[in-house]
N, C-alpha and C. Protein backbone atom coordinates (compact mmCIF):
# COMPACT_ATOMS: atom_id res chain seq x y z
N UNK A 1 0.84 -1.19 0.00
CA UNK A 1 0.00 0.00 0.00
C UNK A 1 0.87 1.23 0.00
N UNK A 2 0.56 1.94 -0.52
CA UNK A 2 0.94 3.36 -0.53
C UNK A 2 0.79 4.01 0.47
N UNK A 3 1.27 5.28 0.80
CA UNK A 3 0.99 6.13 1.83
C UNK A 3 1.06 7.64 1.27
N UNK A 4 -0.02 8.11 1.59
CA UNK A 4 0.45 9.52 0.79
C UNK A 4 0.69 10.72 2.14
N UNK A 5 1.45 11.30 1.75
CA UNK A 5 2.20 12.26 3.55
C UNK A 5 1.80 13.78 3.03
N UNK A 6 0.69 14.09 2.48
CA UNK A 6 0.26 15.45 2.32
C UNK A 6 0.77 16.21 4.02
N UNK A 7 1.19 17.72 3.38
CA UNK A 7 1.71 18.44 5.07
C UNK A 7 2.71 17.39 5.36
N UNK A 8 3.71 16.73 5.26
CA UNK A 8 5.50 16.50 5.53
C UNK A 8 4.62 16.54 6.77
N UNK A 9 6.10 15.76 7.23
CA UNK A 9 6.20 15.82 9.02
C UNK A 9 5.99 14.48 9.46
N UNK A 10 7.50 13.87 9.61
CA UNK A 10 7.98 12.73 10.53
C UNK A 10 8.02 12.70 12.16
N UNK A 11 7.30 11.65 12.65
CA UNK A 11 7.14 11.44 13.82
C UNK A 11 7.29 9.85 13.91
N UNK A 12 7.27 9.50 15.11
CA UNK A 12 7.68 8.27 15.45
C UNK A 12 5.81 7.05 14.73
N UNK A 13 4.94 8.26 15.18
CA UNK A 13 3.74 7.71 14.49
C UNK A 13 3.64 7.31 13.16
N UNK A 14 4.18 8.26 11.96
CA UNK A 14 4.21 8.32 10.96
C UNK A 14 5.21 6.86 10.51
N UNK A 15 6.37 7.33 11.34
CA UNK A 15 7.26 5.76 11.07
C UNK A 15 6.59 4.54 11.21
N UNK A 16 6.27 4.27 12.09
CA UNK A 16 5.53 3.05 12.46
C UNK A 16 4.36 2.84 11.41
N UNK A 17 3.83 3.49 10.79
CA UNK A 17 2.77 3.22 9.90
C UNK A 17 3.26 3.35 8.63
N UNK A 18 4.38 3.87 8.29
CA UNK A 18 5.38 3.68 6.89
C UNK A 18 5.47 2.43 6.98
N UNK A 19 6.12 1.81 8.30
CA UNK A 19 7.01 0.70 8.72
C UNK A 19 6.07 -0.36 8.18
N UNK A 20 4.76 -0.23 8.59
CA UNK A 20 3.92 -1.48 8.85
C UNK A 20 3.61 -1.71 7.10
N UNK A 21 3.76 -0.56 6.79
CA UNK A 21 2.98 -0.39 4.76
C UNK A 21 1.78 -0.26 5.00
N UNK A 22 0.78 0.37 6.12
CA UNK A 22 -0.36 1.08 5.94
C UNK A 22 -0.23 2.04 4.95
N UNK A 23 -2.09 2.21 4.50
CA UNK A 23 -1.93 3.60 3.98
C UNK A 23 -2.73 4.47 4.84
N UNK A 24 -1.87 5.78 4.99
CA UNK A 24 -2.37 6.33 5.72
C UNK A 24 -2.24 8.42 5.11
N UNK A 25 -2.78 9.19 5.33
CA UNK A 25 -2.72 10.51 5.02
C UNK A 25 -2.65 11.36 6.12
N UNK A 26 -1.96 12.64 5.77
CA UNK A 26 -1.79 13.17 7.28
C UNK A 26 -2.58 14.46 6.60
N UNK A 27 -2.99 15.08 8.04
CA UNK A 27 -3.62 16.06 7.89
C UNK A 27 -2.59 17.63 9.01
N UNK A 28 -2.46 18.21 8.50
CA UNK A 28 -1.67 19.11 9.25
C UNK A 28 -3.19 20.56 9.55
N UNK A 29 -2.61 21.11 10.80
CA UNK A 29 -3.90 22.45 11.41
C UNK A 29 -3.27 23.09 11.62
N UNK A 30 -3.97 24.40 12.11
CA UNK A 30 -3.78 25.29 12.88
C UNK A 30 -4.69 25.66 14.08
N UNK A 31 -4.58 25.47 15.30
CA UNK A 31 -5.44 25.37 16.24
C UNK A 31 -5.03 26.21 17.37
N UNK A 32 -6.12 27.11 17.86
CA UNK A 32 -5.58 27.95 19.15
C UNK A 32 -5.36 26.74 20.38
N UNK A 33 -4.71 26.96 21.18
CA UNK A 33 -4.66 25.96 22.30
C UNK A 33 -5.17 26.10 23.58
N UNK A 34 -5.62 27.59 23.48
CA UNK A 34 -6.47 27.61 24.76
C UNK A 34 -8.02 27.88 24.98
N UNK A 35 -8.43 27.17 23.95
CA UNK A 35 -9.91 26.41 23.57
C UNK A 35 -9.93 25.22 24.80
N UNK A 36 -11.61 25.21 25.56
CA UNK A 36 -12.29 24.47 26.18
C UNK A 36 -12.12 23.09 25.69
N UNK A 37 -12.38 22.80 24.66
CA UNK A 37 -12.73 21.48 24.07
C UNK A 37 -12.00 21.43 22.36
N UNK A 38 -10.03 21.39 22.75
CA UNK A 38 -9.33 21.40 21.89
C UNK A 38 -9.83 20.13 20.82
N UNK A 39 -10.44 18.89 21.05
CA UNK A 39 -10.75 18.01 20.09
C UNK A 39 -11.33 18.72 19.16
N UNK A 40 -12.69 18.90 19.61
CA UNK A 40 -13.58 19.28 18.87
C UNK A 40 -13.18 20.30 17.74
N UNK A 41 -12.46 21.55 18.60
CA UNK A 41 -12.12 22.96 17.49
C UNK A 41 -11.27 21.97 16.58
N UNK A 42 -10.21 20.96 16.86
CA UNK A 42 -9.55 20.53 15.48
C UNK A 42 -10.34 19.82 14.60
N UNK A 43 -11.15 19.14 15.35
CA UNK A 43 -12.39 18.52 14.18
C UNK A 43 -12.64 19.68 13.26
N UNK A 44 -13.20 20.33 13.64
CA UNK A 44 -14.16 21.74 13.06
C UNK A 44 -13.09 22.26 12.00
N UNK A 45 -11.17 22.54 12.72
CA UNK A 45 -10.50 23.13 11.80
C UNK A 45 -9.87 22.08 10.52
N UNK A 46 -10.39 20.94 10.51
CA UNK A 46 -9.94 19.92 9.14
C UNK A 46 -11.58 19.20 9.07
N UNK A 47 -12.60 20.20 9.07
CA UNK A 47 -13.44 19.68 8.70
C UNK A 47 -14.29 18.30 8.28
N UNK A 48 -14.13 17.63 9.88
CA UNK A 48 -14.14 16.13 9.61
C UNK A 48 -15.15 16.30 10.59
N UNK A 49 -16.25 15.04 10.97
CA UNK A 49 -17.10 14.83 11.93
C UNK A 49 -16.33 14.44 13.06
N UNK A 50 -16.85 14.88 14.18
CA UNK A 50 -15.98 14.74 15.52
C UNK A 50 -16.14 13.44 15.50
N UNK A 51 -16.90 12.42 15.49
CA UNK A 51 -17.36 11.18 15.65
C UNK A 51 -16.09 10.15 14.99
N UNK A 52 -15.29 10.72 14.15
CA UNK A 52 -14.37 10.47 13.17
C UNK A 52 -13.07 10.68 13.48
N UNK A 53 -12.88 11.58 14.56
CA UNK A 53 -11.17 12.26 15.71
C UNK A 53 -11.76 11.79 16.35
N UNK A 54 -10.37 10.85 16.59
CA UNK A 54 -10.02 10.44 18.47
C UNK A 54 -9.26 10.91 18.96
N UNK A 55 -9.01 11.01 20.37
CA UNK A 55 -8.38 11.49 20.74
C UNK A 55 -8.11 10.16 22.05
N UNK A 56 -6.51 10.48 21.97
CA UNK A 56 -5.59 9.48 22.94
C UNK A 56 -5.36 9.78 24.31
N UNK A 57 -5.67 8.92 25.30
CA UNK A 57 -5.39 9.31 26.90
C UNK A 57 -5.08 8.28 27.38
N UNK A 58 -4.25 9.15 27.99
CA UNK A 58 -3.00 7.53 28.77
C UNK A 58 -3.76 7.79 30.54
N UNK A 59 -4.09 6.58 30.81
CA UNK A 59 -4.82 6.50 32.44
C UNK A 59 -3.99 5.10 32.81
N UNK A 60 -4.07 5.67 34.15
CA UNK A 60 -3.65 4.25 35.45
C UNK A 60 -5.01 3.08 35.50
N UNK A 61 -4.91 2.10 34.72
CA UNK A 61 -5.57 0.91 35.58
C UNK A 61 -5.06 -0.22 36.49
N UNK A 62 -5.95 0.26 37.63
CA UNK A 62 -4.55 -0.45 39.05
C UNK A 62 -3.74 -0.73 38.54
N UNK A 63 -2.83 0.80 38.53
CA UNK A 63 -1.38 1.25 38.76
C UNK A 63 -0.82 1.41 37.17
N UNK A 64 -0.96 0.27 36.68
CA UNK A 64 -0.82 -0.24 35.34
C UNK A 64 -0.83 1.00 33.95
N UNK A 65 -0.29 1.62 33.25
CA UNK A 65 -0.83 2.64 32.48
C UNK A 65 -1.27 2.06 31.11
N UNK A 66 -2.47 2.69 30.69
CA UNK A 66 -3.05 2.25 29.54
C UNK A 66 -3.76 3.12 28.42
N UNK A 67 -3.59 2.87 27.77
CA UNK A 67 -4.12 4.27 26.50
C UNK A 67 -5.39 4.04 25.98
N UNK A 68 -6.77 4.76 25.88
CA UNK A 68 -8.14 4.78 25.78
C UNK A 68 -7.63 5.81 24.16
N UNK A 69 -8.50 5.27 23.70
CA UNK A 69 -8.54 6.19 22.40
C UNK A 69 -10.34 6.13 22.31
N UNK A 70 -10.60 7.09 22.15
CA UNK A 70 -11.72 7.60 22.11
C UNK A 70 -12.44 9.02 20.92
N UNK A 71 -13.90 9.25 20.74
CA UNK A 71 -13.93 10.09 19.73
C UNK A 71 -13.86 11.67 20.79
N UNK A 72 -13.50 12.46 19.47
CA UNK A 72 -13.76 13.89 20.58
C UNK A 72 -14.79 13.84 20.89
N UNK A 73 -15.57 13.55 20.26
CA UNK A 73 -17.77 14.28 20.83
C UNK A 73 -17.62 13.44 22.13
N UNK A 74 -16.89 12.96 22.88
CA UNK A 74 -17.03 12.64 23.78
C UNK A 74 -16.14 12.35 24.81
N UNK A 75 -16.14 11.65 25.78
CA UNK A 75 -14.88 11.67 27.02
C UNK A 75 -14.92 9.77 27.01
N UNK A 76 -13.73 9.70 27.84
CA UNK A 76 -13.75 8.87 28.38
C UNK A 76 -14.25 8.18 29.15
N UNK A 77 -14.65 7.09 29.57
CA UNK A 77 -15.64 6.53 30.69
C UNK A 77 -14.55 5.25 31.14
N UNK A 78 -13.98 5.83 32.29
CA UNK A 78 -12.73 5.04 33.18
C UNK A 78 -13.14 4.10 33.82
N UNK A 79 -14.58 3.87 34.02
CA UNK A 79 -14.52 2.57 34.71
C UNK A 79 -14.80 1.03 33.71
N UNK A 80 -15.36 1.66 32.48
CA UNK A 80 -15.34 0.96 31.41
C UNK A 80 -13.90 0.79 30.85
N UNK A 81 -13.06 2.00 30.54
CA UNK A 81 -11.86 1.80 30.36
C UNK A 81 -11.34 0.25 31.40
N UNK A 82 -11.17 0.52 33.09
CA UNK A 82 -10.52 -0.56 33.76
C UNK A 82 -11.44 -1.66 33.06
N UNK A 83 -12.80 -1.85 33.18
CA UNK A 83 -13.53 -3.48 32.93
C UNK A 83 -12.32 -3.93 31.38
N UNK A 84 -12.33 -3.26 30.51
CA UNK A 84 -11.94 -3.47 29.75
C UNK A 84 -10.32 -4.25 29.59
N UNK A 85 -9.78 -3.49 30.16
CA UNK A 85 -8.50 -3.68 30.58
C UNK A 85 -8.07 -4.86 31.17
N UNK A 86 -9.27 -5.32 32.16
CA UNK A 86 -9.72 -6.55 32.87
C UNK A 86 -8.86 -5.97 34.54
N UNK A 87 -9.28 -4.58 34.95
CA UNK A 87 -9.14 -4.06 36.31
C UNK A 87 -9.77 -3.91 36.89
N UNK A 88 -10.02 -3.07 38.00
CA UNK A 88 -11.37 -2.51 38.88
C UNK A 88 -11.24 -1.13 38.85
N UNK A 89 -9.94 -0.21 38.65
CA UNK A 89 -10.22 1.00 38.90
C UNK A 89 -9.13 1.83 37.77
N UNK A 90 -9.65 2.56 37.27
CA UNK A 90 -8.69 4.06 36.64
C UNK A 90 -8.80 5.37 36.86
N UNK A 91 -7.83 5.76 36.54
CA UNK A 91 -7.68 7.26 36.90
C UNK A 91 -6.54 7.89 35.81
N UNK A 92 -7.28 9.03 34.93
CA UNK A 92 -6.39 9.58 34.46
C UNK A 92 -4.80 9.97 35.04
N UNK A 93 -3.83 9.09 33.78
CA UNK A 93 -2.58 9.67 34.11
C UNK A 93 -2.12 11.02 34.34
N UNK A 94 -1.15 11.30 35.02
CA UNK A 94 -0.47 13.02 35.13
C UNK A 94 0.29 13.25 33.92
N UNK A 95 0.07 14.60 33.31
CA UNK A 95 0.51 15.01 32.03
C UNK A 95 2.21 14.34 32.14
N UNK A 96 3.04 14.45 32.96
CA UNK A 96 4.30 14.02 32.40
C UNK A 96 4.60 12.52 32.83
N UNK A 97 3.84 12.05 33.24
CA UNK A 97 3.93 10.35 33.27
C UNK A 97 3.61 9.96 31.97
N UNK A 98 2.50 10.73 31.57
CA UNK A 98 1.91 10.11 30.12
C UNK A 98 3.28 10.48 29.07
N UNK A 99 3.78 11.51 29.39
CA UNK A 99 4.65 11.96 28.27
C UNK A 99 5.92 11.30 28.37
N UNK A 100 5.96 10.96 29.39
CA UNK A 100 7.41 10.21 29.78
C UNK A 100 7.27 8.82 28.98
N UNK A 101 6.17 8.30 29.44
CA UNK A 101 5.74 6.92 29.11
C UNK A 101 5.51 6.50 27.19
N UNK A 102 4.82 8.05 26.91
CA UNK A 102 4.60 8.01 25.07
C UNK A 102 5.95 8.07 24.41
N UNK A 103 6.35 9.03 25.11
CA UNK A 103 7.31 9.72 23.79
C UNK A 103 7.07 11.16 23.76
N UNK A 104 5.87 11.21 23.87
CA UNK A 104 4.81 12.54 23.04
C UNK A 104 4.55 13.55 23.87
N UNK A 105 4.16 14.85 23.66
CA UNK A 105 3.37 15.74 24.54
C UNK A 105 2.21 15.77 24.50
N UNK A 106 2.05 15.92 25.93
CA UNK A 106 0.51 16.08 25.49
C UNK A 106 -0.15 17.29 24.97
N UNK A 107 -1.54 16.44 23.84
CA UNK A 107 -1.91 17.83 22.78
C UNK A 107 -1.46 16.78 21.39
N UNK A 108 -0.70 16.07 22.00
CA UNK A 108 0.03 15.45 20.94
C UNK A 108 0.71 14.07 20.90
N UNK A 109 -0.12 13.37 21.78
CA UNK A 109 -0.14 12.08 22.22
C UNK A 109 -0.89 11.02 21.00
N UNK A 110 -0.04 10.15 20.51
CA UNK A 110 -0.58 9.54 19.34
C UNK A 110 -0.92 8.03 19.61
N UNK A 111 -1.71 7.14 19.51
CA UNK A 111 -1.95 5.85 19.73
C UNK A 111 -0.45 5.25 19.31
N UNK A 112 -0.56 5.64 18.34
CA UNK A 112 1.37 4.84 17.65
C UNK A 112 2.41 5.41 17.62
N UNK A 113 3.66 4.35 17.07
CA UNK A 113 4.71 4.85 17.55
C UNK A 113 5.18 5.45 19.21
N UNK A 114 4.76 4.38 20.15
CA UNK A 114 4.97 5.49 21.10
C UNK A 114 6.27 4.63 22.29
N UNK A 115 6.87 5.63 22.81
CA UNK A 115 8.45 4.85 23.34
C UNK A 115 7.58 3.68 24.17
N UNK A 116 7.15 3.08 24.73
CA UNK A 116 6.69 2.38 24.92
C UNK A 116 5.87 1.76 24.79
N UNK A 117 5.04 0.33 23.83
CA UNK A 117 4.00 -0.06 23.89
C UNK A 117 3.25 -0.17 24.84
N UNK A 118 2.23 0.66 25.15
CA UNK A 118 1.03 0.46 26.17
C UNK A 118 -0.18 -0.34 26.09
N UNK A 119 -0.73 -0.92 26.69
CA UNK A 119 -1.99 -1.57 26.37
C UNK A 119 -2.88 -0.53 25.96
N UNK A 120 -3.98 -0.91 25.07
CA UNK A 120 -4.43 0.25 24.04
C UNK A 120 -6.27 -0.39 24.13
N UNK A 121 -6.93 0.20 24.05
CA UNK A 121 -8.56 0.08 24.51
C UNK A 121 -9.07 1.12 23.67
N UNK A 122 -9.44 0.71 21.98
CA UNK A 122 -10.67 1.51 21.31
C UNK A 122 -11.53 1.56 21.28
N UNK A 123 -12.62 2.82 21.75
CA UNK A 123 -13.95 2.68 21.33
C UNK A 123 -14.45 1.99 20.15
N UNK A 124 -15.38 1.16 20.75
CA UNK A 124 -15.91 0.35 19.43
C UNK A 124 -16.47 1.06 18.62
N UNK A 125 -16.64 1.95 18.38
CA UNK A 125 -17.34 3.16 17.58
C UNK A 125 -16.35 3.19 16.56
N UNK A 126 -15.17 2.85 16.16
CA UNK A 126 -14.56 3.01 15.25
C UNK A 126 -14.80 2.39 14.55
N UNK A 127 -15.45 0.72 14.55
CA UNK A 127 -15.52 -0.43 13.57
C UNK A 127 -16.47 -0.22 12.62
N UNK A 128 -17.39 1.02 12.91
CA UNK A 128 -18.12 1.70 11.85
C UNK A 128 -17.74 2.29 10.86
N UNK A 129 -16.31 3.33 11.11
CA UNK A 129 -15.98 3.92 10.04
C UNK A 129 -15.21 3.20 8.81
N UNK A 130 -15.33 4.10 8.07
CA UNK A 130 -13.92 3.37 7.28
C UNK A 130 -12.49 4.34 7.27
N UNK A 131 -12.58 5.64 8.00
CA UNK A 131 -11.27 5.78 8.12
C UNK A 131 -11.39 6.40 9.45
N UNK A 132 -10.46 6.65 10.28
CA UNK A 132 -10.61 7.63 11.64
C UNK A 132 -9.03 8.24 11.65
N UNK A 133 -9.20 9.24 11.93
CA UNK A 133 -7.81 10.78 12.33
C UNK A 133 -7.66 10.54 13.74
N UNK A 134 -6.53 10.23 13.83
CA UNK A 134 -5.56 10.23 15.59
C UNK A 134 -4.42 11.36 15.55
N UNK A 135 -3.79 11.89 16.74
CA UNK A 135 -2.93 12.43 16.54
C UNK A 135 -1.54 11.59 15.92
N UNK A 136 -1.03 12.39 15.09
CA UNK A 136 0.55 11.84 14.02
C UNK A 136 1.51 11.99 15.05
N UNK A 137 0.99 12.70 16.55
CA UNK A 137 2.45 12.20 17.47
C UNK A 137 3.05 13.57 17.58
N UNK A 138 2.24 14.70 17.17
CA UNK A 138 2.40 16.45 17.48
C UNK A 138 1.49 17.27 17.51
N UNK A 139 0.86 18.26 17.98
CA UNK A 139 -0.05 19.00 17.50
C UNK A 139 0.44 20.06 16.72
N UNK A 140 -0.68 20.03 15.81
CA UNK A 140 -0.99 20.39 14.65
C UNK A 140 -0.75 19.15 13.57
N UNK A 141 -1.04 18.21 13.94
CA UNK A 141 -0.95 17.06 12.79
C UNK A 141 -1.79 15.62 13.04
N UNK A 142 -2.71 15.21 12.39
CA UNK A 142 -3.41 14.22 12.88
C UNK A 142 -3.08 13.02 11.20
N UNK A 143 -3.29 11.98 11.65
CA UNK A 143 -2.90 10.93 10.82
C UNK A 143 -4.09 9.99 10.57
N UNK A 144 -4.64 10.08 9.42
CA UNK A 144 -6.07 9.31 8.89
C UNK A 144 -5.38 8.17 8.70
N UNK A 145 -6.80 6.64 8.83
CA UNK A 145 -6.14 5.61 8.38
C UNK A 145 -7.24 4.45 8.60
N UNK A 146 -7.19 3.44 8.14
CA UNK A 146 -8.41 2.64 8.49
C UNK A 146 -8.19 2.10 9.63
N UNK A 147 -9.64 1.87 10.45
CA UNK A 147 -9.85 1.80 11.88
C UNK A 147 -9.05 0.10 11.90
N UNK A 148 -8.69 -0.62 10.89
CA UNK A 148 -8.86 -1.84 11.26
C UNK A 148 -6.81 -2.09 11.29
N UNK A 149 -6.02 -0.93 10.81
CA UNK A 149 -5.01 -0.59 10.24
C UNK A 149 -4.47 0.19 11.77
N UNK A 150 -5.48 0.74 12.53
CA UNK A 150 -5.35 1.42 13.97
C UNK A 150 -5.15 0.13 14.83
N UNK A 151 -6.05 -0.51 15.02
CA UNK A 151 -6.05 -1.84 15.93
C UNK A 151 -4.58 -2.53 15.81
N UNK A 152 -4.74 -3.00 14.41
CA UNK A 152 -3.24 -3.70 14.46
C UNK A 152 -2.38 -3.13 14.73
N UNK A 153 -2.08 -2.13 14.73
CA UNK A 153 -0.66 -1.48 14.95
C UNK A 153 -0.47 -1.14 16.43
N UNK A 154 -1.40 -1.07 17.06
CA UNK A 154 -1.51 -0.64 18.62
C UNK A 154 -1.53 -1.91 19.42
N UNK A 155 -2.42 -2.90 19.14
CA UNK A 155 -2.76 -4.40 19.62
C UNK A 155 -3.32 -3.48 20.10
N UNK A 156 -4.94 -3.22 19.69
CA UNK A 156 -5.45 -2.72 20.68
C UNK A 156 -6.67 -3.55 20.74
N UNK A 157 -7.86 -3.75 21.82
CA UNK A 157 -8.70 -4.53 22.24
C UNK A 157 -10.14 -3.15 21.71
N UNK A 158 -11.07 -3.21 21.03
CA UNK A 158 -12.04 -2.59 21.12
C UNK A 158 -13.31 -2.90 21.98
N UNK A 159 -13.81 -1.98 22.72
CA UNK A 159 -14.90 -1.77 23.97
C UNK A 159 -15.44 -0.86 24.09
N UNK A 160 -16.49 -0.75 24.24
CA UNK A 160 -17.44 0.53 24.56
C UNK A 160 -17.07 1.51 25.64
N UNK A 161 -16.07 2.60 25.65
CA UNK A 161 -15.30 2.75 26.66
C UNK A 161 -15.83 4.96 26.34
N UNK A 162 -16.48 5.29 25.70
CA UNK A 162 -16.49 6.71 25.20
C UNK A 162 -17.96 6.72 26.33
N UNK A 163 -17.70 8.39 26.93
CA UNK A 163 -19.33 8.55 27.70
C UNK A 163 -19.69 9.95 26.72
N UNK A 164 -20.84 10.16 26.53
CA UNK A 164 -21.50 11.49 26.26
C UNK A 164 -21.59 11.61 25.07
């Protein structure tokens, strides 16, 4: 498969999905950062349905850290996250554990490529689409790709894990 890299810009995400021979397209923004509900405004600024951006969060399930990918139109739901996981309890990680643990900053936390493989938990809401935008591993850059092309590359387990 091809990959087409519209908007340049190598990240450890981008590698890993060269690596694998996904195809995948990147989308590059411009986004203020001190917006309420940064998902959403980037939905809005690459004109995609929020339902369609996920967005990545690294949380503690007893103790354990684990990455929820979820759509913007909505949040996380942590106790579904732990069932999932097969725990009893989570709690969002602290911004530099997560960053320590990705690679990434947060804003810019990407399901892939990340210095450490984490256990990974997608909303099943993805198995609907045929493509979904994650962060490429920076902000201002999100990386389209098929939901089924996301799973494999993460080992990730899909669960009903999004509230609202």
């Amino acid at each position: 498969m091809s990959s087409s890299k519209k908007g340049g810009g190598q990240t450890p995400a981008t590698v890993a999905a060269a690596k694998a021979k996904v195809a995948f397209t990147l989308h590059p923004y411009d986004v203020e950062h001190g917006t309420d509900n940064y998902g959403a405004a980037v939905a809005d600024a690459l004109g995609v349905p929020r339902e369609r951006l996920f967005k990545t969060l690294v949380a503690a399930v007893d103790g354990e850290l684990t990455v929820g990918v979820v759509p913007v139109s909505g949040g996380l739901d942590l106790k579904a996250l732990a069932a999932a996981a097969g725990g009893k309890k989570a709690q969002l990680a602290d911004p530099p554990v997560a960053e320590r643990a990705t690679g990434y900053v947060v804003g810019g936390i990407s399901p892939l490529g990340q210095r450490r493989r984490l256990p990974t938990v997608i909303d099943d809401s993805v198995s609907g689409l045929d493509t979904v935008l994650v962060s490429a591993g920076r902000r201002g850059l999100q990386i389209e790709l098929a939901p089924a092309d996301l799973v494999r590359l993460t080992g990730a387990v899909l669960a009903p894990i999004a509230r609202g």
